[in-house]
PDB file of N, CA and C in Angstrom:
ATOM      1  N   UNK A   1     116.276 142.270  58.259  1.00  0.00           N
ATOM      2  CA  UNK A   1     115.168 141.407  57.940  1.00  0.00           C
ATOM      3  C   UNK A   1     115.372 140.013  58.515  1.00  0.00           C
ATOM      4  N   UNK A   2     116.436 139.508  58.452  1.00  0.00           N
ATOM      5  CA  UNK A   2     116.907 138.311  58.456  1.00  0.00           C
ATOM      6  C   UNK A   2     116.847 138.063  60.544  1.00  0.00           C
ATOM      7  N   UNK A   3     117.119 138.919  61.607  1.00  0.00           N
ATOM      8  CA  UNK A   3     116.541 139.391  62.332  1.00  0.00           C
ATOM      9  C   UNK A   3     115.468 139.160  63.179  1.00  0.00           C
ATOM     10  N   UNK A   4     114.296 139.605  62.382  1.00  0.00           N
ATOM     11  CA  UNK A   4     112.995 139.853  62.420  1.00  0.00           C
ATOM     12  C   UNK A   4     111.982 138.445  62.211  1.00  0.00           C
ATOM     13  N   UNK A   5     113.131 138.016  61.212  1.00  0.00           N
ATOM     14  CA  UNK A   5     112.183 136.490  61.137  1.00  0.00           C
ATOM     15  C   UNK A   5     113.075 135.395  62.383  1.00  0.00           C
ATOM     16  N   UNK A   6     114.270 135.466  62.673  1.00  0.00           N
ATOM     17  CA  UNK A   6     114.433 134.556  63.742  1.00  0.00           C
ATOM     18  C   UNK A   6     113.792 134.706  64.863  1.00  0.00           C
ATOM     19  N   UNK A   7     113.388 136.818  64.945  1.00  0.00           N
ATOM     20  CA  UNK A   7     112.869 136.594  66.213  1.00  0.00           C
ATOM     21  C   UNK A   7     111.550 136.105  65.976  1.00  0.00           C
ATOM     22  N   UNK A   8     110.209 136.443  64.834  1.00  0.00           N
ATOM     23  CA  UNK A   8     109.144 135.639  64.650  1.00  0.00           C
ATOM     24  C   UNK A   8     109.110 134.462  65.243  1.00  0.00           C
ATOM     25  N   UNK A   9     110.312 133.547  64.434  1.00  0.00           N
ATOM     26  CA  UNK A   9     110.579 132.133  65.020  1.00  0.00           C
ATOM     27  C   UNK A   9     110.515 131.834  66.275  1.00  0.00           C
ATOM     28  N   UNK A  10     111.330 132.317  66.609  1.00  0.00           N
ATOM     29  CA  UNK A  10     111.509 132.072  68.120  1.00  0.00           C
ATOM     30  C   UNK A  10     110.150 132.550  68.922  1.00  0.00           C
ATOM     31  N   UNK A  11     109.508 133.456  68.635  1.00  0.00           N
ATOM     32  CA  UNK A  11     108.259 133.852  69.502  1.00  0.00           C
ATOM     33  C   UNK A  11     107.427 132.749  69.030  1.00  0.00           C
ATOM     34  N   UNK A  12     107.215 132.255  67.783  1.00  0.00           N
ATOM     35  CA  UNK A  12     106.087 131.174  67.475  1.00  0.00           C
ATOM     36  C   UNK A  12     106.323 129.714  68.446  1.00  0.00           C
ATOM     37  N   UNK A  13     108.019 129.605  68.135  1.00  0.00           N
ATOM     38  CA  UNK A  13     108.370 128.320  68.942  1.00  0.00           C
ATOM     39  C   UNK A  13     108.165 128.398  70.536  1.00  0.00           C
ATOM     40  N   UNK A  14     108.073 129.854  70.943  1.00  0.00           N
ATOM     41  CA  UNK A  14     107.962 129.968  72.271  1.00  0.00           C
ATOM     42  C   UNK A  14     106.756 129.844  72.708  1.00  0.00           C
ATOM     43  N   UNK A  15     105.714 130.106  72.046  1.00  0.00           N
ATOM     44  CA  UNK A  15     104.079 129.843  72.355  1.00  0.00           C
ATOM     45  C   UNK A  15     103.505 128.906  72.079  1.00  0.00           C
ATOM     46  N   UNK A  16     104.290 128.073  70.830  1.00  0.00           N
ATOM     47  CA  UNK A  16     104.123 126.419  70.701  1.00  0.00           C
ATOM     48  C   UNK A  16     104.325 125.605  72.319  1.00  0.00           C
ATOM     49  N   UNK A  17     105.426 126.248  72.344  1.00  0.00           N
ATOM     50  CA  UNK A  17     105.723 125.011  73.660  1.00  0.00           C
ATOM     51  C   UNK A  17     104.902 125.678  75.316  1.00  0.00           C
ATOM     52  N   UNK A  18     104.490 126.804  75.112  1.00  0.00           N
ATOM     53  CA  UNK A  18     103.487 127.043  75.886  1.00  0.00           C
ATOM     54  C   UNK A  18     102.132 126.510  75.996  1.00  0.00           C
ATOM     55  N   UNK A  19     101.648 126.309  74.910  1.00  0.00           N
ATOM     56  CA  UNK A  19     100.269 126.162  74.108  1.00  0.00           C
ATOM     57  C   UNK A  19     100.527 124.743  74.940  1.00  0.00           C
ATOM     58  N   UNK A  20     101.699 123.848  74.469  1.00  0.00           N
ATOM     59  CA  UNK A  20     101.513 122.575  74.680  1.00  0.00           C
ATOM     60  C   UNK A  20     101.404 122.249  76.067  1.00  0.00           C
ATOM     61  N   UNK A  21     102.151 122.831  76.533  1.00  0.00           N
ATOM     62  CA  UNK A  21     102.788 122.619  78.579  1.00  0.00           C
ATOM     63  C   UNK A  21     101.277 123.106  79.011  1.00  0.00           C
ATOM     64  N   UNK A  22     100.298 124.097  78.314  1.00  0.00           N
ATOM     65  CA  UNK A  22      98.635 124.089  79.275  1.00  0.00           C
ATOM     66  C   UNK A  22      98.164 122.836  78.744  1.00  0.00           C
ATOM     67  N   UNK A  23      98.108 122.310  77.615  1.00  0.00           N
ATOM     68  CA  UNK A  23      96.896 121.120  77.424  1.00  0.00           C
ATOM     69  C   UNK A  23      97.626 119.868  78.150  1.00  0.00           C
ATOM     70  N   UNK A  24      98.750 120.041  78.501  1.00  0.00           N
ATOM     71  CA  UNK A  24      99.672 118.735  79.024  1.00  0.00           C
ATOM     72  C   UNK A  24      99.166 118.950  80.223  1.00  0.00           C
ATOM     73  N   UNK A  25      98.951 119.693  80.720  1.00  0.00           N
ATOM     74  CA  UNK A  25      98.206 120.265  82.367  1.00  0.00           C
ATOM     75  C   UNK A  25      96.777 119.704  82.293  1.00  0.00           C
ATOM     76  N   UNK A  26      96.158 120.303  81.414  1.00  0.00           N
ATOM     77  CA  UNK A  26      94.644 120.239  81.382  1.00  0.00           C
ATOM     78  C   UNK A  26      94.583 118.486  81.201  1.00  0.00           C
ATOM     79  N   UNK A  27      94.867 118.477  80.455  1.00  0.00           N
ATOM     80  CA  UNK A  27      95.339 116.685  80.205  1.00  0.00           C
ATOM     81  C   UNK A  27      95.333 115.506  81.567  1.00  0.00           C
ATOM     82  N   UNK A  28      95.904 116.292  82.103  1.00  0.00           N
ATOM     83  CA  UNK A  28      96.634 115.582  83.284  1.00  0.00           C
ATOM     84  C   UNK A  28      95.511 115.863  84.259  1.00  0.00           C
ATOM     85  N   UNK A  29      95.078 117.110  84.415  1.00  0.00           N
ATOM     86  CA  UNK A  29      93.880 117.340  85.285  1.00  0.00           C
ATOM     87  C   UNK A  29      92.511 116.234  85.361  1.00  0.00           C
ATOM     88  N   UNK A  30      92.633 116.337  84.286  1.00  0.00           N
ATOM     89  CA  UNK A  30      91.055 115.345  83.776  1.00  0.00           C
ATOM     90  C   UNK A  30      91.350 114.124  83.866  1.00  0.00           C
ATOM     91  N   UNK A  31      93.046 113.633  83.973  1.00  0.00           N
ATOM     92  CA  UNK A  31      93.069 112.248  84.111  1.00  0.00           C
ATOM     93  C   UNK A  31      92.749 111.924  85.723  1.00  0.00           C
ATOM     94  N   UNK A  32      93.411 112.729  86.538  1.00  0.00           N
ATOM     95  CA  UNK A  32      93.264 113.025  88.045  1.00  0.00           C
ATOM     96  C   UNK A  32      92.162 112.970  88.218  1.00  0.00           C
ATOM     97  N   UNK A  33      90.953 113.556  87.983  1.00  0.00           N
ATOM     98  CA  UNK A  33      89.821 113.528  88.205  1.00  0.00           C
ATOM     99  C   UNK A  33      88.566 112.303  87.930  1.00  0.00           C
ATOM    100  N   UNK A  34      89.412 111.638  86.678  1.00  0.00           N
ATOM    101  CA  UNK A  34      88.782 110.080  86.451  1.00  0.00           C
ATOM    102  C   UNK A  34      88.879 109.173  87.677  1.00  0.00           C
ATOM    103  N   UNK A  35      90.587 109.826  87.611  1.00  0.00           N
ATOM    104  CA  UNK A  35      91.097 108.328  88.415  1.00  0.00           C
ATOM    105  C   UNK A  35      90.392 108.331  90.228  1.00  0.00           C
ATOM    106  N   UNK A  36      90.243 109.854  90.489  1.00  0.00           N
ATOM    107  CA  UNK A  36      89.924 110.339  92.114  1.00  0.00           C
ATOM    108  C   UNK A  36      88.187 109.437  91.695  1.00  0.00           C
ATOM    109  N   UNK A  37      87.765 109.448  90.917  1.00  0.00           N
ATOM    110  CA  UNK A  37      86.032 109.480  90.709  1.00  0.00           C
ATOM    111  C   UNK A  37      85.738 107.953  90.576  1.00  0.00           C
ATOM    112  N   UNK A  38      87.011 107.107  89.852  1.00  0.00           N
ATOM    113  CA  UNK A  38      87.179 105.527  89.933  1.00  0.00           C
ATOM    114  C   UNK A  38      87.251 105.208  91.086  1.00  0.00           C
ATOM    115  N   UNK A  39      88.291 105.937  91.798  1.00  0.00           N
ATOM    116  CA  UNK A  39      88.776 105.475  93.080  1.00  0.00           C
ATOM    117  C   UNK A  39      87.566 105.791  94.457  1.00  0.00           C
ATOM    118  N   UNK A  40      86.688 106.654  94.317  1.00  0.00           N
ATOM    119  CA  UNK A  40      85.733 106.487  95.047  1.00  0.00           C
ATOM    120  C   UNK A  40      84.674 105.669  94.445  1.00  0.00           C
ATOM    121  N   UNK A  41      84.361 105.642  93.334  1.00  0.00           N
ATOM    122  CA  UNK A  41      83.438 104.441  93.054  1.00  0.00           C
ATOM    123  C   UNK A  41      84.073 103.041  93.953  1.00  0.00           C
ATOM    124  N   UNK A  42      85.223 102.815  93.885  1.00  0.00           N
ATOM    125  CA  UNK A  42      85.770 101.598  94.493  1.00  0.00           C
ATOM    126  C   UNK A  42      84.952 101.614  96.008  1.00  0.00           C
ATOM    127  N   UNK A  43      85.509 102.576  96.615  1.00  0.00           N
ATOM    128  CA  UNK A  43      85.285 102.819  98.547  1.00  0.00           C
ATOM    129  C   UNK A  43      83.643 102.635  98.160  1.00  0.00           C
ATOM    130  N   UNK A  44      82.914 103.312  97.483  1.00  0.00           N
ATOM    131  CA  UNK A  44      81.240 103.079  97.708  1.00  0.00           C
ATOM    132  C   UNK A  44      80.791 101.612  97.470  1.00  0.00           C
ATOM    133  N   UNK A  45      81.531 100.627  96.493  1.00  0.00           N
ATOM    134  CA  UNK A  45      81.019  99.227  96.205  1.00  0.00           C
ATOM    135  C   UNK A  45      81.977  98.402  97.046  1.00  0.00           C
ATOM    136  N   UNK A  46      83.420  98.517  97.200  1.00  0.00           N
ATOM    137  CA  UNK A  46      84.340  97.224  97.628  1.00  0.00           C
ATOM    138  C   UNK A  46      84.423  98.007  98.823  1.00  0.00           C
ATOM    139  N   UNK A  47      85.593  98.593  99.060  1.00  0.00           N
ATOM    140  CA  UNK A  47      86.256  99.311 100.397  1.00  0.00           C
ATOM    141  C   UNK A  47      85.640  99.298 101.958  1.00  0.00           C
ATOM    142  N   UNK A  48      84.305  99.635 101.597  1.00  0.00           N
ATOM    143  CA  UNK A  48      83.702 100.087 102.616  1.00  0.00           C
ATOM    144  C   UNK A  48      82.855  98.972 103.199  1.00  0.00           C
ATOM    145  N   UNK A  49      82.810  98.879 104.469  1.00  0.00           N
ATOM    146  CA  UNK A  49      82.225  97.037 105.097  1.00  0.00           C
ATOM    147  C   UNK A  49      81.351  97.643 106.191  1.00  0.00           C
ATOM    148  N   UNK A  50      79.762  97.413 105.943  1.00  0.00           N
ATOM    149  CA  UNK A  50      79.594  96.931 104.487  1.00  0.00           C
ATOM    150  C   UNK A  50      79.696  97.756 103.252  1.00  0.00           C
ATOM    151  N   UNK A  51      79.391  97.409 102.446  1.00  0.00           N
ATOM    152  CA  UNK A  51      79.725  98.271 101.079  1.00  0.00           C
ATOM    153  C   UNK A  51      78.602  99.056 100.506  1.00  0.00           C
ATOM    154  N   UNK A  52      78.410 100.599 101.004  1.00  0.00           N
ATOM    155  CA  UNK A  52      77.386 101.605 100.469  1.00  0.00           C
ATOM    156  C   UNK A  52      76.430 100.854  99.631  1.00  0.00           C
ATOM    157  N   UNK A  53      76.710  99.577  98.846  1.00  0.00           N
ATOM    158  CA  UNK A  53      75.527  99.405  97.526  1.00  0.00           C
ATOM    159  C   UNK A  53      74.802  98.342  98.460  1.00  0.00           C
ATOM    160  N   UNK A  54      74.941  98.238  99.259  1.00  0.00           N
ATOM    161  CA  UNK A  54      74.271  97.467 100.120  1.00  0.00           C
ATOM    162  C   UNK A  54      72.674  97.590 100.467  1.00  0.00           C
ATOM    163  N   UNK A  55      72.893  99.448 100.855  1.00  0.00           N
ATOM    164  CA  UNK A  55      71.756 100.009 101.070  1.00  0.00           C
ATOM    165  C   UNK A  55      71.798 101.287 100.669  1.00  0.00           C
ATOM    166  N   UNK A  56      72.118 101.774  99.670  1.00  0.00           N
ATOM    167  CA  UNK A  56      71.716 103.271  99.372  1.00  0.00           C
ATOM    168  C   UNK A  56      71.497 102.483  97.711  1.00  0.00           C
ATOM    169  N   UNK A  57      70.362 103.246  96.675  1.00  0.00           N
ATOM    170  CA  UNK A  57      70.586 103.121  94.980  1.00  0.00           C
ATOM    171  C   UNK A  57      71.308 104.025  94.511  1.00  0.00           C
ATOM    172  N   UNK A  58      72.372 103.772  93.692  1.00  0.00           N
ATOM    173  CA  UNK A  58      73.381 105.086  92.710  1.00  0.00           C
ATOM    174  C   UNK A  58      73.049 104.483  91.703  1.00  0.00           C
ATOM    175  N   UNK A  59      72.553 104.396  90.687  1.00  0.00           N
ATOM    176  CA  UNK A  59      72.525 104.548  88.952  1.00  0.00           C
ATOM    177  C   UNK A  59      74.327 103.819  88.460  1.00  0.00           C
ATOM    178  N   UNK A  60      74.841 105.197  89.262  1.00  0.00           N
ATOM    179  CA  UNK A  60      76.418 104.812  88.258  1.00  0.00           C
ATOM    180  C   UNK A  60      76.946 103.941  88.804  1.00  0.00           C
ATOM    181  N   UNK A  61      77.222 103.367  90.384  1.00  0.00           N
ATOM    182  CA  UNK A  61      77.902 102.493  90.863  1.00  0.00           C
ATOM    183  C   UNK A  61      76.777 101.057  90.428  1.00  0.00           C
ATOM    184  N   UNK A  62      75.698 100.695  89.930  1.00  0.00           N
ATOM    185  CA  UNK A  62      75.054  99.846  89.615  1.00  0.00           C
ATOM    186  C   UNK A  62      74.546  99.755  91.067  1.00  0.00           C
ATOM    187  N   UNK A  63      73.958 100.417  91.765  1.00  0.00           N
ATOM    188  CA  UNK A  63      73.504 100.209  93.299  1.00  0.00           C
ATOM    189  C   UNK A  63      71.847 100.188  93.256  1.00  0.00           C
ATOM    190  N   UNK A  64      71.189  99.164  93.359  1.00  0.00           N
ATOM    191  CA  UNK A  64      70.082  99.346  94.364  1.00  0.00           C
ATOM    192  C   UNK A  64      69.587  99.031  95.568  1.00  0.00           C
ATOM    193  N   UNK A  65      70.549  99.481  96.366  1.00  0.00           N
ATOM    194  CA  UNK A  65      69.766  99.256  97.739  1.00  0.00           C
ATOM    195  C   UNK A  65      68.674  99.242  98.242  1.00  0.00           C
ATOM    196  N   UNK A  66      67.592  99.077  98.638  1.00  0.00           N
ATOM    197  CA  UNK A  66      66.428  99.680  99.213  1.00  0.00           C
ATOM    198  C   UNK A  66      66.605  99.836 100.833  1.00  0.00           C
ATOM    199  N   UNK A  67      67.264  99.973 101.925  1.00  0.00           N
ATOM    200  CA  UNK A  67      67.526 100.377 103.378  1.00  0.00           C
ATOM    201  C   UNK A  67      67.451 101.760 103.634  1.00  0.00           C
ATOM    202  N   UNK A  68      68.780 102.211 102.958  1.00  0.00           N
ATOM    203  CA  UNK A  68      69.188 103.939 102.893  1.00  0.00           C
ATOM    204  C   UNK A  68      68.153 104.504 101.820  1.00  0.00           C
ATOM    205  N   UNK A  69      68.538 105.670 101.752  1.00  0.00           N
ATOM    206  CA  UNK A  69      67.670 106.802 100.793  1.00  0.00           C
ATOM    207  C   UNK A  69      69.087 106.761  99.184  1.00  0.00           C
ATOM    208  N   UNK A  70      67.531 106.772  98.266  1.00  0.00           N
ATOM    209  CA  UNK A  70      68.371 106.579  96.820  1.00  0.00           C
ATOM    210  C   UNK A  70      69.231 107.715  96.785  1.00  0.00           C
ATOM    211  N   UNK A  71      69.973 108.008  96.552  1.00  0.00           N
ATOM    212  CA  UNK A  71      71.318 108.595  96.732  1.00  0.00           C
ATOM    213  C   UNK A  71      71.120 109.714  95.192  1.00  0.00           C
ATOM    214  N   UNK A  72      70.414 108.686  94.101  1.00  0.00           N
ATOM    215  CA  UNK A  72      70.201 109.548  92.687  1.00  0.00           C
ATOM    216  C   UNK A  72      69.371 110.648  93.416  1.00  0.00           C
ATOM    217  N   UNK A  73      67.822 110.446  94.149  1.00  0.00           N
ATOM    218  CA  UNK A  73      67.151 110.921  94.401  1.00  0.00           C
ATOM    219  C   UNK A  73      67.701 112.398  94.994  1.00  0.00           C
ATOM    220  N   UNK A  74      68.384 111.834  96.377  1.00  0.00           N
ATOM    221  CA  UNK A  74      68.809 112.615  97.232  1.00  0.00           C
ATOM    222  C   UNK A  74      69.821 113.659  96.833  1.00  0.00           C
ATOM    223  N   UNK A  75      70.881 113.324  95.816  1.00  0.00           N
ATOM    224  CA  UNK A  75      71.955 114.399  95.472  1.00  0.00           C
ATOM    225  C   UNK A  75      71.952 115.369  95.947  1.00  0.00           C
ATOM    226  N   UNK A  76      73.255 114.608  97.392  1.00  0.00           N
ATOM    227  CA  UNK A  76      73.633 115.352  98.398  1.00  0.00           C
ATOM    228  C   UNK A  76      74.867 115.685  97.625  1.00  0.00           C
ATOM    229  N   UNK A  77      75.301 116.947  98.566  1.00  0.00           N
ATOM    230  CA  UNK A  77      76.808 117.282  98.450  1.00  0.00           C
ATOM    231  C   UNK A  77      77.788 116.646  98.906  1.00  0.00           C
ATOM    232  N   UNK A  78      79.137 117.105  98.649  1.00  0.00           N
ATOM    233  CA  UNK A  78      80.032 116.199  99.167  1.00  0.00           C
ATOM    234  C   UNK A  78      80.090 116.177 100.853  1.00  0.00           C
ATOM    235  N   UNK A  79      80.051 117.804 101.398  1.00  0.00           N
ATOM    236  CA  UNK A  79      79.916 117.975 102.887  1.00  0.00           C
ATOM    237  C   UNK A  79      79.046 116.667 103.662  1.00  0.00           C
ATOM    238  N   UNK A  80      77.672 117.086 102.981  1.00  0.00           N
ATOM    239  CA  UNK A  80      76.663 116.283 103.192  1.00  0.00           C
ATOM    240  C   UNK A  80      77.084 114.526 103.615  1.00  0.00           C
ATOM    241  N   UNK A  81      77.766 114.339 102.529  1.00  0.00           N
ATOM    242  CA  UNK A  81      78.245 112.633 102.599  1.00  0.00           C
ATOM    243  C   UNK A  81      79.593 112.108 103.524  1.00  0.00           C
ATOM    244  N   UNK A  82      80.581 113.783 102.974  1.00  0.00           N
ATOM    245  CA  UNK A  82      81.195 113.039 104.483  1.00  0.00           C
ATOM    246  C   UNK A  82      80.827 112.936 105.762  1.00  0.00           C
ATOM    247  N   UNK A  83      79.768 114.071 106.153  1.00  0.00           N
ATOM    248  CA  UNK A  83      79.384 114.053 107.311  1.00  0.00           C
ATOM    249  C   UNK A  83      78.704 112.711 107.952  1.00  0.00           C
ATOM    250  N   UNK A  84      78.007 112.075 107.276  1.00  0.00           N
ATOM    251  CA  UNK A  84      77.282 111.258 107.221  1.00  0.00           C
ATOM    252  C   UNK A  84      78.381 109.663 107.357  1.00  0.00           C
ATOM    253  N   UNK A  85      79.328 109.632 106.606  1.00  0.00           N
ATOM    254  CA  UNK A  85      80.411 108.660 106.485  1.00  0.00           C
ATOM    255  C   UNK A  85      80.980 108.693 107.961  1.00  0.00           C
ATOM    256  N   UNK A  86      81.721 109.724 108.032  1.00  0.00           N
ATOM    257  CA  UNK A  86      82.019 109.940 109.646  1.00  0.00           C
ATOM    258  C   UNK A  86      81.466 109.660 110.549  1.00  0.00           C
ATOM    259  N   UNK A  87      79.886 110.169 110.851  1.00  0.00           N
ATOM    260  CA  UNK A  87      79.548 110.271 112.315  1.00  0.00           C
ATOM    261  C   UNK A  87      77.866 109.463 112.176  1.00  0.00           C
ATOM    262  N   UNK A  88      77.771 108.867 110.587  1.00  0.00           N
ATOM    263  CA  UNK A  88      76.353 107.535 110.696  1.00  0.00           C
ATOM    264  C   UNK A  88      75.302 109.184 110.738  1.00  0.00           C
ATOM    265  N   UNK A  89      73.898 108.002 110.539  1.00  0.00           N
ATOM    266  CA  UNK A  89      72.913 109.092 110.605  1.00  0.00           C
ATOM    267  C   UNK A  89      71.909 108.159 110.143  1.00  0.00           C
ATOM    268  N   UNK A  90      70.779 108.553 111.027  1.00  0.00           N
ATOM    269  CA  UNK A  90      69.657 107.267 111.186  1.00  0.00           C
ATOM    270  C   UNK A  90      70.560 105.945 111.033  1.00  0.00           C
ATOM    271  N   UNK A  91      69.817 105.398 110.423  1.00  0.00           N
ATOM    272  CA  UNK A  91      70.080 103.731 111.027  1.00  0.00           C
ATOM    273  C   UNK A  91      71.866 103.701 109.965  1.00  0.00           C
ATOM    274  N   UNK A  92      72.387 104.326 109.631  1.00  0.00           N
ATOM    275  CA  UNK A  92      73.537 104.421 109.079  1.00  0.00           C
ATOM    276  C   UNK A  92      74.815 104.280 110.033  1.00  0.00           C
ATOM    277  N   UNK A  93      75.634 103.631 109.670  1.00  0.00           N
ATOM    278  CA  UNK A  93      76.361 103.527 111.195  1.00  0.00           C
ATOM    279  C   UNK A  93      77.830 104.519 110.731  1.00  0.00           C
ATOM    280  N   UNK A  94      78.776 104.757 111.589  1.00  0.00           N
ATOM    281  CA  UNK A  94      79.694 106.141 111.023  1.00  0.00           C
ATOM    282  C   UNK A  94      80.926 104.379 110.652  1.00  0.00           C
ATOM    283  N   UNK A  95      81.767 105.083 109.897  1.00  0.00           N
ATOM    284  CA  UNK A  95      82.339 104.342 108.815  1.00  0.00           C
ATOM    285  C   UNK A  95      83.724 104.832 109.414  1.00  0.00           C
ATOM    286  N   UNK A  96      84.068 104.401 111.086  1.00  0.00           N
ATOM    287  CA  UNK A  96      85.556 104.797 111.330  1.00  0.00           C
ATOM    288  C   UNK A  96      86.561 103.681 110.952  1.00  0.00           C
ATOM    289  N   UNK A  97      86.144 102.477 110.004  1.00  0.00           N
ATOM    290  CA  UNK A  97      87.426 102.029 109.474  1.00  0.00           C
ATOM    291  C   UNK A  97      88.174 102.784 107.722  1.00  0.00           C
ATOM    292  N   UNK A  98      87.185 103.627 107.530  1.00  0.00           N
ATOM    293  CA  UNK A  98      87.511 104.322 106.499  1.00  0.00           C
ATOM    294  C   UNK A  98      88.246 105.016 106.881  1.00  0.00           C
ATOM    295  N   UNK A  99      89.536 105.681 105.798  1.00  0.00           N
ATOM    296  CA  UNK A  99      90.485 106.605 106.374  1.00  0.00           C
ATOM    297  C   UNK A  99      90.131 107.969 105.898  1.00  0.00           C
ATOM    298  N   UNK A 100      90.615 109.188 106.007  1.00  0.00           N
ATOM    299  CA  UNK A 100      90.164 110.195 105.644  1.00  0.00           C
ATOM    300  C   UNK A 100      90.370 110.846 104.248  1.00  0.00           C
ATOM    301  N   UNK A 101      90.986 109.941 103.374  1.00  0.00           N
ATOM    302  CA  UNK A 101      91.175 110.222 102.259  1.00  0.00           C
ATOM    303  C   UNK A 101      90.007 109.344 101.461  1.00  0.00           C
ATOM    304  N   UNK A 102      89.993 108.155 101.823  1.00  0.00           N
ATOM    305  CA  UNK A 102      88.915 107.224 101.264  1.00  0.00           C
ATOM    306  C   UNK A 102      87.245 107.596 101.644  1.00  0.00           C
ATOM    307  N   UNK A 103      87.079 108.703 102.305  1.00  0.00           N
ATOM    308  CA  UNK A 103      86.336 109.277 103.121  1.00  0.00           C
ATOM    309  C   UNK A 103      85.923 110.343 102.077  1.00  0.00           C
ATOM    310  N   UNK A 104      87.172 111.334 101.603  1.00  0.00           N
ATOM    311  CA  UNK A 104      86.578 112.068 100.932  1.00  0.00           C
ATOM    312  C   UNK A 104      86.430 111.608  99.222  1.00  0.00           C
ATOM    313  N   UNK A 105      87.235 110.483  99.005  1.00  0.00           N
ATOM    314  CA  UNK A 105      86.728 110.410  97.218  1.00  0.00           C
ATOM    315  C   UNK A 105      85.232 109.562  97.508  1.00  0.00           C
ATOM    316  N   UNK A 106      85.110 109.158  98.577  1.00  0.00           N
ATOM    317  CA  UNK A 106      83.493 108.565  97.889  1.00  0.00           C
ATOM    318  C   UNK A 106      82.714 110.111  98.434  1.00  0.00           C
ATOM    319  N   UNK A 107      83.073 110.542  99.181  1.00  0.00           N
ATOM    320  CA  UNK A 107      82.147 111.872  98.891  1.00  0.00           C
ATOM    321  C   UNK A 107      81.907 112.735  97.984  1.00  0.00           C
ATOM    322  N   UNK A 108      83.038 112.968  96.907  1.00  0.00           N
ATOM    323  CA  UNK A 108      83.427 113.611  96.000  1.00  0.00           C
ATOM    324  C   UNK A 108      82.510 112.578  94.804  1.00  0.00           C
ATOM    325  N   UNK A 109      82.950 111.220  94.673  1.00  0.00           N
ATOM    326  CA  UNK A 109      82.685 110.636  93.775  1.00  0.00           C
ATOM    327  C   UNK A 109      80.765 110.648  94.148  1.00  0.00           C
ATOM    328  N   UNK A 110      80.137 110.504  95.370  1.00  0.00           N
ATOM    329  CA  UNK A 110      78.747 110.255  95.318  1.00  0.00           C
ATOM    330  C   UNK A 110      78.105 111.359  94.795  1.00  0.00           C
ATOM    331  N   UNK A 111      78.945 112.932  95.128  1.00  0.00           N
ATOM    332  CA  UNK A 111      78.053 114.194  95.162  1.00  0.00           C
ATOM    333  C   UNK A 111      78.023 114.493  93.231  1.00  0.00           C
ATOM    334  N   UNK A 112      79.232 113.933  92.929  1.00  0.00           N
ATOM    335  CA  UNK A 112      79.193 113.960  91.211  1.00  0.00           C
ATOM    336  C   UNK A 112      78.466 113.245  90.321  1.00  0.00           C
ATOM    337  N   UNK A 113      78.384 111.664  90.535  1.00  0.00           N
ATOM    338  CA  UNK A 113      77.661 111.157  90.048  1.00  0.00           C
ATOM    339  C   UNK A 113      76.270 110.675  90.938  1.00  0.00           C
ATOM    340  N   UNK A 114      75.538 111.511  91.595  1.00  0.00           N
ATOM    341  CA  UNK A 114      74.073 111.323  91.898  1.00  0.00           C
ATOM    342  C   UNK A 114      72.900 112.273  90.936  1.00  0.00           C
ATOM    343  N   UNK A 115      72.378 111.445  90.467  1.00  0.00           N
ATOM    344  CA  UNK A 115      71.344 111.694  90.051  1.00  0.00           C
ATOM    345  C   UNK A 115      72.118 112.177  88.112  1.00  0.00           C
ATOM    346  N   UNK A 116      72.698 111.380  87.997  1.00  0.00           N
ATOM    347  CA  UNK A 116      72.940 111.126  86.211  1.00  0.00           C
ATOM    348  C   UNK A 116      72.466 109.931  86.062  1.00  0.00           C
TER     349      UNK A 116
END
């Protein structure tokens, strides 16, 4: 008997510290994903020269441009925006002092928060 309950124990303590090591993950995921979604809000208002709020409207970055197309309206994808970052489109000019990482969180960050 005596046995039976250490091994209980031990299986409970073993799925405790499992249980914990996924939400410590999940945890960590969602912080990653703030911080990637902050960090392209940054490149769409500061980073970028000139700075996206210049001429496109986003709601969440506090943007109303009137030049570009409202961006809430439009909720493009991310493809969509890097393409556009890269290589300009209509009177948009391509954004080669951006690097390719700063490239993709404002794409990531525009295609998520357009049109909330």
């Amino acid at each position: 008997m005596n046995k039976q309950l250490i091994r209980a124990g031990a299986l409970l303590l073993g799925m405790t510290a499992a249980l914990t090591t996924v939400n410590a993950i999940a945890q960590n995921k969602d912080q990653d994903g703030t911080k990637a979604l902050e960090a392209g809000k940054k490149v769409f208002t500061q980073t970028a020269q000139p700075a996206c709020i210049v001429c496109h409207t986003l709601r969440h970055a506090g943007a109303s441009g009137e030049i570009g197309p409202s961006l809430d309206e439009l909720k493009p994808d991310a493809a969509r925006v890097e393409k556009a970052v890269r290589n300009g489109i209509g009177q948009m000019p391509a954004f080669s002092n951006l690097s390719d990482a700063d490239i993709r969180l404002v794409a990531k960050y525009v295609s998520t928060v357009a049109g909330q």
